[in-house]
Protein backbone atom coordinates (compact mmCIF):
# COMPACT_ATOMS: atom_id res chain seq x y z
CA UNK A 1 97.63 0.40 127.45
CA UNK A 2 101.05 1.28 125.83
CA UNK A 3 102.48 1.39 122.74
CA UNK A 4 103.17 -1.96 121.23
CA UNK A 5 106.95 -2.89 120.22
CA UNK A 6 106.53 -5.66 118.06
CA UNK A 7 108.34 -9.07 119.40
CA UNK A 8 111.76 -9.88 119.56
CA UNK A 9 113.84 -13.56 119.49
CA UNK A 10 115.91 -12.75 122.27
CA UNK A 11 112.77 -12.07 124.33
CA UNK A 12 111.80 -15.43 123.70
CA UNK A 13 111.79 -17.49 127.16
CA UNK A 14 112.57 -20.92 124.83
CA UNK A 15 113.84 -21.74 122.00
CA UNK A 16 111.11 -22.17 118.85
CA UNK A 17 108.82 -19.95 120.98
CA UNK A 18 106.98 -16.94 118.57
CA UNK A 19 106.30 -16.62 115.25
CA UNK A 20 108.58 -18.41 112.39
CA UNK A 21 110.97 -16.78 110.95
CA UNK A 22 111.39 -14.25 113.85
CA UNK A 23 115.22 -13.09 113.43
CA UNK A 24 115.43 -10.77 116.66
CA UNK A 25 114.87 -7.89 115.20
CA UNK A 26 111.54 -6.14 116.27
CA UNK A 27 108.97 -5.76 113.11
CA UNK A 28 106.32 -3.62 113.13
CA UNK A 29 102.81 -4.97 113.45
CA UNK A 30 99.43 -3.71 112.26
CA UNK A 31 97.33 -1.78 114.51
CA UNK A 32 93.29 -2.00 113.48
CA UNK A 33 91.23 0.80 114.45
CA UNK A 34 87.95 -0.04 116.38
CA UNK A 35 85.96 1.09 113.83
CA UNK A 36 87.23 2.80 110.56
CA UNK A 37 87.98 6.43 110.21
CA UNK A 38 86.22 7.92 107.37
CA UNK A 39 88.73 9.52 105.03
CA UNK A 40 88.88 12.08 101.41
CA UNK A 41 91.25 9.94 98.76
CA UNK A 42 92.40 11.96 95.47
CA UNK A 43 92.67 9.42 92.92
CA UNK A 44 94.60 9.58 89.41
CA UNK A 45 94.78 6.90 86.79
CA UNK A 46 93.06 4.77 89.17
CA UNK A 47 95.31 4.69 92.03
CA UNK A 48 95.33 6.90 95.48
CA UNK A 49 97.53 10.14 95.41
CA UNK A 50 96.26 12.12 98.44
CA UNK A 51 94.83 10.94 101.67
CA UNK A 52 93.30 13.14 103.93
CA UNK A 53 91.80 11.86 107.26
CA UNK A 54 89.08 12.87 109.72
CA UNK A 55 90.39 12.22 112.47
CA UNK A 56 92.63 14.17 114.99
CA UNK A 57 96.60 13.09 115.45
CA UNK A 58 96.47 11.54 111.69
CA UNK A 59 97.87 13.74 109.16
CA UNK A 60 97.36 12.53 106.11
CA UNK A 61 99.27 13.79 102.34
CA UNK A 62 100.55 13.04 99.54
CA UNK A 63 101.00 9.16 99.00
CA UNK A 64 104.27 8.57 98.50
CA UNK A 65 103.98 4.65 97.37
CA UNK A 66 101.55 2.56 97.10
CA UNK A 67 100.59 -1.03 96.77
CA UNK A 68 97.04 -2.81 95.48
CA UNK A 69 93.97 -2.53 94.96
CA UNK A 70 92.77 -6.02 96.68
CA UNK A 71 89.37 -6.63 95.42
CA UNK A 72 87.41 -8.23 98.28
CA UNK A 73 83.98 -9.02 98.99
CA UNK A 74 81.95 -11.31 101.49
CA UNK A 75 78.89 -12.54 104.05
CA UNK A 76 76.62 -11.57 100.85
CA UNK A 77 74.42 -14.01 102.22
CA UNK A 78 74.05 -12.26 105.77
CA UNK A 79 71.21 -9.94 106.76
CA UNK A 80 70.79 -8.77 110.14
CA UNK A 81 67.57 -10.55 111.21
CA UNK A 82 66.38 -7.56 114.15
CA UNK A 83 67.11 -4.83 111.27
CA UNK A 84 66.60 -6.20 107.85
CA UNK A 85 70.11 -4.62 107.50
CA UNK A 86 72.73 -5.73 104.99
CA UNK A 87 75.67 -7.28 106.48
CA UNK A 88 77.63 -8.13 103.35
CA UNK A 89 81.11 -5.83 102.55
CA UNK A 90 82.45 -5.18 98.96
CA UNK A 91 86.06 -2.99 98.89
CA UNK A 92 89.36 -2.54 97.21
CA UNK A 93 92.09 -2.34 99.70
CA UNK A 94 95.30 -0.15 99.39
CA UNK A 95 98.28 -0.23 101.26
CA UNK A 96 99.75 3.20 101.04
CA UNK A 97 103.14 5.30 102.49
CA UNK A 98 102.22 8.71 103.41
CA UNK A 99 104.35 12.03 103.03
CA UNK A 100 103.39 12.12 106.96
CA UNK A 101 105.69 9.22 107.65
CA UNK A 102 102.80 6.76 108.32
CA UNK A 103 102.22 3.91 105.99
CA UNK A 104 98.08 2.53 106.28
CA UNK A 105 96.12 0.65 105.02
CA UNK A 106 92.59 2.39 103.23
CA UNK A 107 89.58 1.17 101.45
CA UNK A 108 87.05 2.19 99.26
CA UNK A 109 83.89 1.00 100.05
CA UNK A 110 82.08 -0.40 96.80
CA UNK A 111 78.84 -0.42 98.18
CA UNK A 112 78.71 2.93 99.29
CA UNK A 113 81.65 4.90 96.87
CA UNK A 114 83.10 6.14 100.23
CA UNK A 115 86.81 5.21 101.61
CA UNK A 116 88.26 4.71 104.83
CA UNK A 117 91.47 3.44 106.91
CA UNK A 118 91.49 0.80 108.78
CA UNK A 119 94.77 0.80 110.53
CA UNK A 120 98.04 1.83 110.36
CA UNK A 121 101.30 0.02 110.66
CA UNK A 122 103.68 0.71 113.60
C-alpha cells in the first residue's frame, strides 16, 4: 500500500471524469481506521480540549479547533442472532484539529461513556 494523494483534474484521462467540483488541486481525503482506537478526551463546557490516543505514531494534544457534536444513533433494532449481542451504536461525533498537526475525527460512545477516533484526515 502507499500513502494516498487525494485526486487531481489534470489526472483525469477525460473530461467530466471524478468527483464534481474537482478544481485540480489535490484535497485531502479521510482515512478510516479498521477498527477504532480507543482514546482519553478532556472535556470543558461540554466540548473536547485534550485528546490523548492509545495508539503508537498518533500523538495526540491540545485541540486546537473543533467542530460538532453530531448526535447519531442506529440498527437499534439489530441483535446478533449467534450471540444475543447488541448491534445498535449511539455517539456524538467531533471533528477536531490537534496541536500535533493532525485534524480527526473522535466519538464518544453513548452506550458505553467511552470515546474513540475513527480516522484521521490526510
Amino acid at each position: 500500500m502507499t500513502r494516498f494523494m487525494g485526486w487531481s483534474r489534470d489526472e483525469a484521462a477525460a473530461p467530466g471524469e471524478g468527483p464534481p467540483g474537482a478544481v485540480g488541486e489535490i484535497r485531502p481525503g479521510f482515512r478510516r481506521f479498521r477498527v477504532p482506537v480507543p482514546a482519553r478526551v478532556m472535556v470543558q463546557a461540554e466540548k473536547p480540549v485534550r485528546v490523548a490516543m492509545e495508539r503508537r505514531g498518533l500523538d495526540g494534544g491540545s485541540v486546537a479547533a473543533s467542530a460538532g457534536p453530531w448526535r447519531t444513533s442506529g440498527d437499534w433494532w439489530r441483535v446478533k442472532e449467534e450471540t444475543g449481542r447488541d448491534e445498535s451504536w449511539n455517539r456524538d461525533e467531533w471533528d477536531v484539529a490537534l496541536s500535533d498537526g493532525g485534524v480527526y475525527r473522535i466519538f464518544r460512545d453513548r452506550t458505553r461513556d467511552r470515546w474513540f477516533v475513527e480516522g484521521i484526515v490526510d
